[in-house]
Protein backbone atom coordinates (compact mmCIF):
# COMPACT_ATOMS: atom_id res chain seq x y z
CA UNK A 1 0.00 0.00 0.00
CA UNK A 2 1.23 3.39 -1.04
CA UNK A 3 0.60 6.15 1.32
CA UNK A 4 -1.38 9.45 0.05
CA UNK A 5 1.06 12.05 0.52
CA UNK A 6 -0.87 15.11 2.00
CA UNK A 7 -0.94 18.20 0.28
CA UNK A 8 -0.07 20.90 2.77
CA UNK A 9 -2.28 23.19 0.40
CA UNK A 10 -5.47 21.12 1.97
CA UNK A 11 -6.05 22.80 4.91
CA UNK A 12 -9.67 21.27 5.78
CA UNK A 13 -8.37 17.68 4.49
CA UNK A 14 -10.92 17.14 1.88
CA UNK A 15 -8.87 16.13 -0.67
CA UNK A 16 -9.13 19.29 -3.07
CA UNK A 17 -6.90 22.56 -2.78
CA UNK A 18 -9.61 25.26 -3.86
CA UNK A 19 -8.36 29.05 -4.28
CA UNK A 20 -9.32 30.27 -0.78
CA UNK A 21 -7.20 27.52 0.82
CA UNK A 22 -4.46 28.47 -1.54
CA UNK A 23 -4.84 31.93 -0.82
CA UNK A 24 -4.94 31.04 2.99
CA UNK A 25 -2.01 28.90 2.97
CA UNK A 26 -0.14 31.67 0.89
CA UNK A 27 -1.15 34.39 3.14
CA UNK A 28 0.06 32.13 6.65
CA UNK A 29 3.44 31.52 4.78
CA UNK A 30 3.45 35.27 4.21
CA UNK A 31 2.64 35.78 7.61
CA UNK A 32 5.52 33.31 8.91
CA UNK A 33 7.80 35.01 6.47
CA UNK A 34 6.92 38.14 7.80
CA UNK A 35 7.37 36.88 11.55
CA UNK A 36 11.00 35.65 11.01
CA UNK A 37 12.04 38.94 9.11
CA UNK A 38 10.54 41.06 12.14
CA UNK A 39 12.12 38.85 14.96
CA UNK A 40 15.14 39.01 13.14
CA UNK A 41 14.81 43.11 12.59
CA UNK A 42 13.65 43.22 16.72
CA UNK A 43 17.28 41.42 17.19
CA UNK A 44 18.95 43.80 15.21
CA UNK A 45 17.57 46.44 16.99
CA UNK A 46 18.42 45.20 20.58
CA UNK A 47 22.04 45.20 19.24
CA UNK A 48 22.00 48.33 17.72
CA UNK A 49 20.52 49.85 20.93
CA UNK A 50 22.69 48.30 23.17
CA UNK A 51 25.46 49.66 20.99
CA UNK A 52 24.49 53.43 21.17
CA UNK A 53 23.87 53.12 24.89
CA UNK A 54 27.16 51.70 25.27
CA UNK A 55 28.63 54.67 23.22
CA UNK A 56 26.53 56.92 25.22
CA UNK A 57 27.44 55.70 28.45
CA UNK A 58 31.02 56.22 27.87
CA UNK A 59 30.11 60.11 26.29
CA UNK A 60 28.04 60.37 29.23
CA UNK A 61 31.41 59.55 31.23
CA UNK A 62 33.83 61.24 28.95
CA UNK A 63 31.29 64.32 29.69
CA UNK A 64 30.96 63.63 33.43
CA UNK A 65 34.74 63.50 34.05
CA UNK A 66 35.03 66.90 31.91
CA UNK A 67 32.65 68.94 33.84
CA UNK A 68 34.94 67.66 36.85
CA UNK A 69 38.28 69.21 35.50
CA UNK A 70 35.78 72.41 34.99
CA UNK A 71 34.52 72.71 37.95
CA UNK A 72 37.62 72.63 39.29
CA UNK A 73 39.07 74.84 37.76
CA UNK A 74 35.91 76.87 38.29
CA UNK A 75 36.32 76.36 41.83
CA UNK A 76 40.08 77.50 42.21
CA UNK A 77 39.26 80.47 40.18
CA UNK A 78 37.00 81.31 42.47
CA UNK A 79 38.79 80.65 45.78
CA UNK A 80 41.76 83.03 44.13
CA UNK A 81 39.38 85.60 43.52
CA UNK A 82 37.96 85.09 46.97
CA UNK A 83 40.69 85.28 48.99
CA UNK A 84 42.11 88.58 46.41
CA UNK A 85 38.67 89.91 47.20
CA UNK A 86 39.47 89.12 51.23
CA UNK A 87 42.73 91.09 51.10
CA UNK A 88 41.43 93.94 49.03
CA UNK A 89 38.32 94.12 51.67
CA UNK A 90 41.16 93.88 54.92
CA UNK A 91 43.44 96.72 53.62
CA UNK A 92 40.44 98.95 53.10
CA UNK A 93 38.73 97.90 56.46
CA UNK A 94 42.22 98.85 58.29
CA UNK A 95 42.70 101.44 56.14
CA UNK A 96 38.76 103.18 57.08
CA UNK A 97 39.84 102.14 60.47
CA UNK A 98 42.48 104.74 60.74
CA UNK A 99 40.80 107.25 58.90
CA UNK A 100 38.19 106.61 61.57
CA UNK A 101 40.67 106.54 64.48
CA UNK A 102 42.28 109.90 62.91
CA UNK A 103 38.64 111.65 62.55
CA UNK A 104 37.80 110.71 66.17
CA UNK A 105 41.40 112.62 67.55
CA UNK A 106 40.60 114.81 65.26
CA UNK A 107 37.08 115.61 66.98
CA UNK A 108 38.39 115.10 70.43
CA UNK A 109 40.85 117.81 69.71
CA UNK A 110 38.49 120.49 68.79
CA UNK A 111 36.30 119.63 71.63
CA UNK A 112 39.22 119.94 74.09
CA UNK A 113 40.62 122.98 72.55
């Protein structure tokens, strides 16, 4: 006995392959087709993502560790001008403090006199 090879075309077994079975068995290869191609574009994707957020985590870092050096520098610019804004301040406070000390004689003077 020879066995009936099934023809994968017959999707409700019948026998016959009519157009709409074609058509359906067409359109779930399409489908399948178009399944494979789309997992294998999603794949793609993941390691083109994970890619660019490996190249942005090291920008991120390269960035990070540059706004360190700046704000360092940042930071000892401003302590310099700080402490040249300190000394300024100090010779003027001791120099209104004799100007002070000289107006006060001065006034004490005048009143003893």
């Amino acid at each position: 006995m020879a066995e009936e090879v099934k023809n994968p075309m017959d999707l409700n077994g019948d026998g016959k392959v009519t157009f709409g079975e074609k058509a359906q068995y067409y359109a779930g290869k399409a489908g399948e087709k178009i399944k494979e191609e789309a997992k294998e574009l999603g794949e793609k994707a993941q390691v083109k993502a994970k890619e660019l957020g490996d190249k942005a985590a090291v920008k991120a870092k390269e960035l990070g560790a540059k706004a360190k050096v700046e704000a360092k520098e940042f930071s000892e610019k401003a302590a310099a001008k700080a402490k040249e804004v300190y000394a300024e301040a100090k010779v003027e406070a001791k120099e209104l403090t004799c100007k002070a000390k000289a107006k006060i004689n001065e006034m004490k003077e005048k009143k003893e006199a």
